[in-house]
N, C-alpha and C. Protein backbone atom coordinates (compact mmCIF):
# COMPACT_ATOMS: atom_id res chain seq x y z
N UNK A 1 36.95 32.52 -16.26
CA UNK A 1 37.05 31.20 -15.67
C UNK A 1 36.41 30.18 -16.59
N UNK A 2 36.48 28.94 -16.48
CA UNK A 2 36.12 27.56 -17.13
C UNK A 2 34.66 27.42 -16.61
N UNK A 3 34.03 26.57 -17.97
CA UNK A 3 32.87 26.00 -17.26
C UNK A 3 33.18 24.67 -17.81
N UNK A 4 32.72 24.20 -16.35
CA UNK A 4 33.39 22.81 -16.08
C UNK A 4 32.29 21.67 -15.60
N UNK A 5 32.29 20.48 -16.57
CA UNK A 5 31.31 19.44 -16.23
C UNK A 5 31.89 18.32 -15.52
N UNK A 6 31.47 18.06 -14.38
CA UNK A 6 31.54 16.72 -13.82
C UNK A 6 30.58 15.48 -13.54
N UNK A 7 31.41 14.73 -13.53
CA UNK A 7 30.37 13.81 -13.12
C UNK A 7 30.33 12.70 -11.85
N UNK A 8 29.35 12.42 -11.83
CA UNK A 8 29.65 11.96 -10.03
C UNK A 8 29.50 12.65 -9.03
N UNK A 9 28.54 13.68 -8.99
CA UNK A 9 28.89 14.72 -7.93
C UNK A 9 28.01 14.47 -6.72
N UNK A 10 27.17 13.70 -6.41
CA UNK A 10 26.34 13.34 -5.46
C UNK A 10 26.55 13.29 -4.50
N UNK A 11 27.91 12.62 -4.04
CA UNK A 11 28.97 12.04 -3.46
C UNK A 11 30.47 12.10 -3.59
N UNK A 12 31.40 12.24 -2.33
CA UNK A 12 32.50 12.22 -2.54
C UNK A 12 33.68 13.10 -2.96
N UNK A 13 34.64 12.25 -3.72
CA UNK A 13 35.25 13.16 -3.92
C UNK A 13 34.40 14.28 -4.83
N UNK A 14 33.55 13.49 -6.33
CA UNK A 14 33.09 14.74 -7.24
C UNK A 14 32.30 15.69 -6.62
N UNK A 15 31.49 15.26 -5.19
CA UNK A 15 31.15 16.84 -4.62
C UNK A 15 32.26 17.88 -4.26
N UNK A 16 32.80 17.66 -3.64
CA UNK A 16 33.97 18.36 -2.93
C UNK A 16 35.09 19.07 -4.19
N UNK A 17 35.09 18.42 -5.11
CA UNK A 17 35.57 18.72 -5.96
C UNK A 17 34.73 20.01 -7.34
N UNK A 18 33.46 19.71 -7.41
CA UNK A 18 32.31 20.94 -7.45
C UNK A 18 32.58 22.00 -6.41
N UNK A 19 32.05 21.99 -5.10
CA UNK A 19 32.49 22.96 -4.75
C UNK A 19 34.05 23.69 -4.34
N UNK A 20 34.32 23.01 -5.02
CA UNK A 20 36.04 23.49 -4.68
C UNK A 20 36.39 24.73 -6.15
N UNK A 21 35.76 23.76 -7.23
CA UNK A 21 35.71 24.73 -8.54
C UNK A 21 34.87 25.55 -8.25
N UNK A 22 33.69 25.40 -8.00
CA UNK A 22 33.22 26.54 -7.86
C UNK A 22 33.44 28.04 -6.87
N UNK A 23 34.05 27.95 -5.93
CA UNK A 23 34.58 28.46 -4.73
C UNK A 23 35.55 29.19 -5.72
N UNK A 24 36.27 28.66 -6.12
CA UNK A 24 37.68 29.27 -7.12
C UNK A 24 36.96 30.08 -8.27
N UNK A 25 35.73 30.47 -8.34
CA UNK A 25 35.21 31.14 -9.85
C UNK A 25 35.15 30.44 -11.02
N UNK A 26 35.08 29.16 -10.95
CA UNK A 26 34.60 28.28 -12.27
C UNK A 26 33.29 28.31 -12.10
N UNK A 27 32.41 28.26 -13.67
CA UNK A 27 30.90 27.62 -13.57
C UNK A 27 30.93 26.23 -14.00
N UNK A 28 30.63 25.08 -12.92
CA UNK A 28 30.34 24.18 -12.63
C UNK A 28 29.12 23.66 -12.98
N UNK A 29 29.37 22.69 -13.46
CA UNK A 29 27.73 21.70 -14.06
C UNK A 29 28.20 20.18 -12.60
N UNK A 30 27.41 20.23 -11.83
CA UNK A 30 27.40 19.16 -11.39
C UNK A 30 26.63 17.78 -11.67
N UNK A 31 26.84 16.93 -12.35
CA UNK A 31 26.00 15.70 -12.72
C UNK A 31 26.11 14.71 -12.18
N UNK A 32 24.82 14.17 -12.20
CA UNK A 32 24.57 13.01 -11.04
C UNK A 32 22.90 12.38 -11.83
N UNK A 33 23.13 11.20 -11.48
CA UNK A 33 21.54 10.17 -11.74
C UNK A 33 20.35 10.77 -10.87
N UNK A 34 19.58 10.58 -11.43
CA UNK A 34 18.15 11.53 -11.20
C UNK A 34 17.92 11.87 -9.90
N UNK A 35 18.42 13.10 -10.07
CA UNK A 35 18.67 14.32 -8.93
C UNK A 35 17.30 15.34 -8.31
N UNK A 36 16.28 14.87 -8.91
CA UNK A 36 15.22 14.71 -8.44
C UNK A 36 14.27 13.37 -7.64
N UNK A 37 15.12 12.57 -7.65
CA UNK A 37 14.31 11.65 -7.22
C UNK A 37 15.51 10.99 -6.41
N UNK A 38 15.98 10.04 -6.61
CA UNK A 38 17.55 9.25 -6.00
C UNK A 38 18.35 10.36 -5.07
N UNK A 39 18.86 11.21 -5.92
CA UNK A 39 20.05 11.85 -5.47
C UNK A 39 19.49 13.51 -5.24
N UNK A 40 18.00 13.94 -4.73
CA UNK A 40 17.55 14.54 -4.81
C UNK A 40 17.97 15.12 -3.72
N UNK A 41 18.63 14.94 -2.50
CA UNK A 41 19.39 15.35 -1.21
C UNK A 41 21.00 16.46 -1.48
N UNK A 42 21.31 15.81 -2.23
CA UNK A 42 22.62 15.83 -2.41
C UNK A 42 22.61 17.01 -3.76
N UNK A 43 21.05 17.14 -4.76
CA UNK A 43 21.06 17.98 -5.32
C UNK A 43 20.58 19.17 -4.71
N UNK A 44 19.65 19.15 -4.01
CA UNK A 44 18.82 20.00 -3.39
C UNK A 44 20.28 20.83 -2.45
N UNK A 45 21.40 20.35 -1.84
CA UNK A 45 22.20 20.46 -1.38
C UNK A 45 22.75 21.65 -1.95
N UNK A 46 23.38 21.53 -3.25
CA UNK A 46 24.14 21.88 -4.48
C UNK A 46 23.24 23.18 -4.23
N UNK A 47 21.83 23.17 -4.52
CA UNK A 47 20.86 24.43 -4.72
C UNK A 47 21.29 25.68 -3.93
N UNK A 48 20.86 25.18 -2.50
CA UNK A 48 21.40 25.73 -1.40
C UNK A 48 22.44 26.61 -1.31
N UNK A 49 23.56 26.02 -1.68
CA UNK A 49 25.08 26.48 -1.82
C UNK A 49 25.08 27.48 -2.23
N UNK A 50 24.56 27.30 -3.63
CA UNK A 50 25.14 28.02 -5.13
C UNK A 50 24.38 29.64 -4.25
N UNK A 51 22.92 29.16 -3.85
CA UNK A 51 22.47 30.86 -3.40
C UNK A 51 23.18 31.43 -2.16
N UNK A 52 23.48 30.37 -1.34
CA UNK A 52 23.88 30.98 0.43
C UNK A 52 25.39 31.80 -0.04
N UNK A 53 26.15 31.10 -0.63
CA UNK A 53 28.05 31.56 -0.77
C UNK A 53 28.06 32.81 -1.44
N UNK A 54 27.14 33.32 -2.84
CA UNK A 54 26.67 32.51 -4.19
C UNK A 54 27.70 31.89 -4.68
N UNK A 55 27.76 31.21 -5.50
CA UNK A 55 28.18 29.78 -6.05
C UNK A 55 27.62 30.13 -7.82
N UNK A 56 28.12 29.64 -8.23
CA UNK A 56 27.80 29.08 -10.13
C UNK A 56 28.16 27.89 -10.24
N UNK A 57 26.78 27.08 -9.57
CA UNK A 57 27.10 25.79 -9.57
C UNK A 57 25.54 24.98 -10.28
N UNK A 58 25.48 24.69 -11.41
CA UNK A 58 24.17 23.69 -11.94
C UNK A 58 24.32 22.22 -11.27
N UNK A 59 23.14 21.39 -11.07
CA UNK A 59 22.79 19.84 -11.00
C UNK A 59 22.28 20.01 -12.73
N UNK A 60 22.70 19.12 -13.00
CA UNK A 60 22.28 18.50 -14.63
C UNK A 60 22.40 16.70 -14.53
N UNK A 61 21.59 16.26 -14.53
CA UNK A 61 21.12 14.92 -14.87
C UNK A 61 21.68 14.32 -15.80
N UNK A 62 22.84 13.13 -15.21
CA UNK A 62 24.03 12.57 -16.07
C UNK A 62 24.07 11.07 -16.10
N UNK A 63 23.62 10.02 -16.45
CA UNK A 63 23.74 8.43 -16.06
C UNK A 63 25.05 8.26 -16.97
N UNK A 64 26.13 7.93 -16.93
CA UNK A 64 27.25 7.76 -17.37
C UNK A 64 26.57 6.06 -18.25
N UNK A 65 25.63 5.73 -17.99
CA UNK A 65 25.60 4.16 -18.76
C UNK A 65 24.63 4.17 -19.72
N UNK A 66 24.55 5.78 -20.25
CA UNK A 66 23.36 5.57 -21.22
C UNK A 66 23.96 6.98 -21.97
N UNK A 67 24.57 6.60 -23.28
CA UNK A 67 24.46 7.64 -24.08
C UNK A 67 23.89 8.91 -24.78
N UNK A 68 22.57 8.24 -24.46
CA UNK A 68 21.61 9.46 -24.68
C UNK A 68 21.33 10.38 -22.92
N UNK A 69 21.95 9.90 -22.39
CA UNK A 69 21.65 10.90 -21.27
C UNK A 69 22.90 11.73 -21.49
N UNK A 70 24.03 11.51 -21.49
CA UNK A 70 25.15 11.92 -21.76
C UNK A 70 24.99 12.96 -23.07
N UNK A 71 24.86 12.85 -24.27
CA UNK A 71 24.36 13.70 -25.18
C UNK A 71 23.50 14.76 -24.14
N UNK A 72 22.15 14.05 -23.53
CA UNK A 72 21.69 15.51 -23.35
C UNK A 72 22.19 16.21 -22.43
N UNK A 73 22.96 15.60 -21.60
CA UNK A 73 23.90 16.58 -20.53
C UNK A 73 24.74 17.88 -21.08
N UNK A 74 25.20 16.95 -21.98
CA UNK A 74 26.45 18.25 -22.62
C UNK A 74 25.58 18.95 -23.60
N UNK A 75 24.38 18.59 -24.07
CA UNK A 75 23.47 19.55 -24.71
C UNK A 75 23.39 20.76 -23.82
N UNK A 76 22.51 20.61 -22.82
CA UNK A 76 22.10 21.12 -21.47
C UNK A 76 23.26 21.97 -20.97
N UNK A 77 23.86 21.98 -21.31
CA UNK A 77 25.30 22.55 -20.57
C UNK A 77 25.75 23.72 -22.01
N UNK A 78 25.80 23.42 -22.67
CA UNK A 78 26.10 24.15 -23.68
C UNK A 78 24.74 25.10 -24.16
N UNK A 79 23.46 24.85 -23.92
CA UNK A 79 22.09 25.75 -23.97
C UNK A 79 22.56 26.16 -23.06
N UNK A 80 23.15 26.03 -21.87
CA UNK A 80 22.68 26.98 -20.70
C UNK A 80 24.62 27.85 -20.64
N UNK A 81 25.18 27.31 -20.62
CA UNK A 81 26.66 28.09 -20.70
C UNK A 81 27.01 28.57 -21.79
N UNK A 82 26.52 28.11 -23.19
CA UNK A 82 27.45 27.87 -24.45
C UNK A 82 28.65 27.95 -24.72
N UNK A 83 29.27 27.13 -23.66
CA UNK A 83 30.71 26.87 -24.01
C UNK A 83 30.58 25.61 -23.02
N UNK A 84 31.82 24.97 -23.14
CA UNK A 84 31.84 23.36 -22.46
C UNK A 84 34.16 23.73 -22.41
N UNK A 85 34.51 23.86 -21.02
CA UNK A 85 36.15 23.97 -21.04
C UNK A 85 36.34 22.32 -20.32
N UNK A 86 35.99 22.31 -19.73
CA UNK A 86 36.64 20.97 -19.04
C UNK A 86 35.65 19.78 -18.43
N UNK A 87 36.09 18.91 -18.93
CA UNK A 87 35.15 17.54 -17.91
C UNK A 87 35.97 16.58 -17.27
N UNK A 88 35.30 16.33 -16.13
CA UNK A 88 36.06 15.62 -14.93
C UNK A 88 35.33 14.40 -14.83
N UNK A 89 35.86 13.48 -15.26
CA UNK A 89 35.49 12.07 -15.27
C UNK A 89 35.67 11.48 -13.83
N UNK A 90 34.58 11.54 -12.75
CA UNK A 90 34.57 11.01 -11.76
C UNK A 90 33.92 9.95 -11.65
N UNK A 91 32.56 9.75 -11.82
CA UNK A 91 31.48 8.86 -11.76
C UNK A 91 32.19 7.18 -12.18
N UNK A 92 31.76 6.63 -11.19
CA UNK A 92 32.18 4.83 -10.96
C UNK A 92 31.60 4.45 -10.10
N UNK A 93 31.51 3.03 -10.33
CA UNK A 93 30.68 2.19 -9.58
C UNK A 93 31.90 1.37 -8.62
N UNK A 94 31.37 0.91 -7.40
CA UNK A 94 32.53 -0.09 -6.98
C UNK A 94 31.72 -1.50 -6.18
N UNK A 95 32.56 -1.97 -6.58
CA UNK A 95 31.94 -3.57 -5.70
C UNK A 95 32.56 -3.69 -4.51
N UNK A 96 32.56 -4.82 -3.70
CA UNK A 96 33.67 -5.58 -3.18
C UNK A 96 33.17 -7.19 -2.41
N UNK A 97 33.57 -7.41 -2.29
CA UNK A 97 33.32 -9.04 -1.73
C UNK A 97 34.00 -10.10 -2.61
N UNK A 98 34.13 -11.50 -2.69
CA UNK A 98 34.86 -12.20 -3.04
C UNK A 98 33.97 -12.14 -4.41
N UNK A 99 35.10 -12.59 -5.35
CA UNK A 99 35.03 -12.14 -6.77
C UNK A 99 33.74 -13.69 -7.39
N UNK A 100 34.09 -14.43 -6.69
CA UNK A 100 33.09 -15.44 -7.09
C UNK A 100 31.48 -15.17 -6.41
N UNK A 101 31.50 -14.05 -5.72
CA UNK A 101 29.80 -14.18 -5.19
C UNK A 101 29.09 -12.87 -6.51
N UNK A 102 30.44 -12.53 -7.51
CA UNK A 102 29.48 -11.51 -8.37
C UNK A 102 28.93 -12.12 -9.56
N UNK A 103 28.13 -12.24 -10.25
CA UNK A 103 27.37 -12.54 -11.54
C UNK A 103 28.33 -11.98 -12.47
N UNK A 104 28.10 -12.50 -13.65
CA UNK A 104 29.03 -12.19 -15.11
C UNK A 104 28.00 -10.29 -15.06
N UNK A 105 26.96 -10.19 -15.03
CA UNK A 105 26.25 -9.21 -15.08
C UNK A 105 26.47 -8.09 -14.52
N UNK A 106 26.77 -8.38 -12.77
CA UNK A 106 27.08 -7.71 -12.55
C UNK A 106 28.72 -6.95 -12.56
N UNK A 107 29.17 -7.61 -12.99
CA UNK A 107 30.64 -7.51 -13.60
C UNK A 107 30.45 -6.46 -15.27
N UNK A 108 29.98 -7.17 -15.77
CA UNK A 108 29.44 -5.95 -16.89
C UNK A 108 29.22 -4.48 -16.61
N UNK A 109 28.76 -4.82 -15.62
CA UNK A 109 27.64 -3.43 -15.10
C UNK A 109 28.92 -2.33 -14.58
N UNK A 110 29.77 -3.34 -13.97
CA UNK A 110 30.74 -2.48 -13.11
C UNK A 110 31.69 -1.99 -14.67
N UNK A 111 31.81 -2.60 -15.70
CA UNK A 111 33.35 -2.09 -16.52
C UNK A 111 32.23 -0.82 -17.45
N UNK A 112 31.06 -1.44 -18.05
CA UNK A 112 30.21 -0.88 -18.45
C UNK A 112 29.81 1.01 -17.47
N UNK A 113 29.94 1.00 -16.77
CA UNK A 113 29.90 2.36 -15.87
C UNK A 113 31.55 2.56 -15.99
N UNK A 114 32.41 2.10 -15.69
CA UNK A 114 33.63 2.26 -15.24
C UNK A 114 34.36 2.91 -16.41
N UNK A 115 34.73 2.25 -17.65
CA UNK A 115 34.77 2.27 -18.81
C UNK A 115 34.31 2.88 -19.83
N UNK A 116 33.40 2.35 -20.32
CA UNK A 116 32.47 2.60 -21.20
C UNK A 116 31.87 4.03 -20.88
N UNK A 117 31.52 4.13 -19.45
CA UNK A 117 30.87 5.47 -19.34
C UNK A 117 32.12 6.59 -19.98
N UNK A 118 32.93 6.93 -19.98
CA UNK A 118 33.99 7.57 -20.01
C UNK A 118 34.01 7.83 -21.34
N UNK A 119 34.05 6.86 -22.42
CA UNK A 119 33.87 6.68 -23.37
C UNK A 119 32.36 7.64 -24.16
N UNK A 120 31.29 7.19 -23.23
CA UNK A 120 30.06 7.95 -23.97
C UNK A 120 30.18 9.43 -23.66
N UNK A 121 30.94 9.39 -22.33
CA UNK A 121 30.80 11.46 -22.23
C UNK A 121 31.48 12.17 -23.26
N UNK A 122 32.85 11.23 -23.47
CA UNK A 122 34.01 11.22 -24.50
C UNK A 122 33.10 11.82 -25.59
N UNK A 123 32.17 10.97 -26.26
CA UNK A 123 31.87 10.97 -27.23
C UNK A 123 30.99 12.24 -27.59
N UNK A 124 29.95 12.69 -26.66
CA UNK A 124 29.61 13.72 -26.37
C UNK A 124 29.96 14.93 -26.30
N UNK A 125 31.18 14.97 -25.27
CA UNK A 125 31.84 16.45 -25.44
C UNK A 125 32.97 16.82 -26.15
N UNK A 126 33.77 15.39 -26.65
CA UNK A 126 34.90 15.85 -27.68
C UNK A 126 34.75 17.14 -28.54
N UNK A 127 33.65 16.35 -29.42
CA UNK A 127 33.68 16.97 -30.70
C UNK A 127 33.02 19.18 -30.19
N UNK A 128 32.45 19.03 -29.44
CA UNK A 128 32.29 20.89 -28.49
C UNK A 128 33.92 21.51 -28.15
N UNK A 129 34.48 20.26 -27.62
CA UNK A 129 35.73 20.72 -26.77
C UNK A 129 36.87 20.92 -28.18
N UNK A 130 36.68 20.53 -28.89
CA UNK A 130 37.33 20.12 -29.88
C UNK A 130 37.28 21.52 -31.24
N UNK A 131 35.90 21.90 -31.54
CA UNK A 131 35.37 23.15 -31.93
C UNK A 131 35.88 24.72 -31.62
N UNK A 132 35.67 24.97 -30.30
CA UNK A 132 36.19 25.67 -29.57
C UNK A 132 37.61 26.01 -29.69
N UNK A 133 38.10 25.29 -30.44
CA UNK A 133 39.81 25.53 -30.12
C UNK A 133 40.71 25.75 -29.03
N UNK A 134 41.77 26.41 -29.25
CA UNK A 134 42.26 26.35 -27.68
C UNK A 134 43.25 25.38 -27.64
N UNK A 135 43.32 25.09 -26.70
CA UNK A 135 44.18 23.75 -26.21
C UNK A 135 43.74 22.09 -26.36
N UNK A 136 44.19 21.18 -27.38
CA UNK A 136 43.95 20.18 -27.59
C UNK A 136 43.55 19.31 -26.48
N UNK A 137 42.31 18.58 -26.54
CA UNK A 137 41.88 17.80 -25.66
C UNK A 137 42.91 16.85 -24.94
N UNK A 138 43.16 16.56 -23.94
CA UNK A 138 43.98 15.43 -23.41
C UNK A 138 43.68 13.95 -23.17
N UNK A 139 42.22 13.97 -23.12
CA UNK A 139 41.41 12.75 -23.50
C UNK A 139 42.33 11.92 -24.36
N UNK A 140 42.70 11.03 -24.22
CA UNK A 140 43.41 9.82 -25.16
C UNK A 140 43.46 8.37 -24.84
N UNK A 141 43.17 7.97 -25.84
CA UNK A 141 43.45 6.09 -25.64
C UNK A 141 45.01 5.54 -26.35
N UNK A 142 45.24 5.54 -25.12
CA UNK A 142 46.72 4.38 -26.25
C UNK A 142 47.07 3.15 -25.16
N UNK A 143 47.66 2.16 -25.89
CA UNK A 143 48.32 1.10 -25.26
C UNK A 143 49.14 1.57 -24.81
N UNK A 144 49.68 0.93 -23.46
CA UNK A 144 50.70 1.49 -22.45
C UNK A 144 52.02 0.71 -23.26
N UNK A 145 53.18 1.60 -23.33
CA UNK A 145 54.61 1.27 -23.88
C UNK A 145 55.10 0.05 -23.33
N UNK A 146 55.43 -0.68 -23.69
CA UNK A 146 56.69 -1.65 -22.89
C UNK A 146 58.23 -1.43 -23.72
C-alpha cells in the first residue's frame, strides 16, 4: 500500500479522508497546525483510532504558509516511512462576508494559504516523489487552453 501525506486533516473532509485511507491499508501521515496545542483534540483523536481499529495513521505538524514547516513535514515522513507515494492537497482557508469588510491582508492571507501553500508542499515533496520513480507526478501548472 501507499504512504500517503495529507494535509488539512483536523477537520472535514481531510479527516474523513485519513481515515478512509487508512481503513483501506494505506500509511497515512495526517497534517495539521500545531496538533499539540490548537488542533490537539482532533490529534489526540487520530491517536486513539490508529490503536482502537489499529490504524497506520501519524499526526505530523504541517502549516501550509510556512515553508520550512512543510520541508520538515515531508522530512518527518520520509525518517519515519522512507518513502513519500502520494499527497493530498486539502488544507485552505475560507472567508465569507461581503468582499469589502476584508483587508488587502487578509485577502493575502487567504490566496497565500490557498495557493501558495500548495506550491511550498509542491516544493518539498516533488523532488522525493520524483526520485522514487514510478509513475510521473501529476502535480502541474499550466494555463488553461482557449
Amino acid at each position: 500500500m501507499s504512504t500517503v501525506l495529507i494535509t488539512g486533516v483536523a477537520t472535514g473532509i481531510g479527516n474523513l479522508t485519513a481515515r478512509a485511507l487508512a481503513r483501506a491499508g494505506h500509511r497515512v501521515y495526517a497534517s495539521m497546525r500545531a496538533p499539540g496545542i490548537r488542533n490537539s483534540a482532533p490529534a489526540e483523536e487520530l491517536h486513539r483510532l490508529a490503536e482502537v481499529e489499529p490504524l497506520d495513521v501519524h499526526v505530523v505538524e504541517l502549516d501550509v504558509a510556512s515553508q520550512e514547516s512543510a520541508d520538515r513535514a515531508v522530512a518527518a515522513v520520509l525518517e519515519n516511512a522512507g518513502a513519500l507515494d502520494v499527497v493530498i492537497h486539502n488544507a485552505g482557508h475560507l472567508v465569507t462576508g461581503y468582499v469589502e469588510a476584508f483587508t488587502a491582508e487578509e485577502i493575502a492571507h487567504l490566496v497565500d494559504v490557498n495557493t501558495l501553500g500548495v506550491q511550498r508542499l509542491n516544493r518539498a515533496a516533488l523532488p522525493h516523489l520524483r526520485g522514487q520513480g514510478g509513475a510521473a507526478p501529476s502535480s502541474t501548472w499550466a494555463a488553461p487552453s482557449r
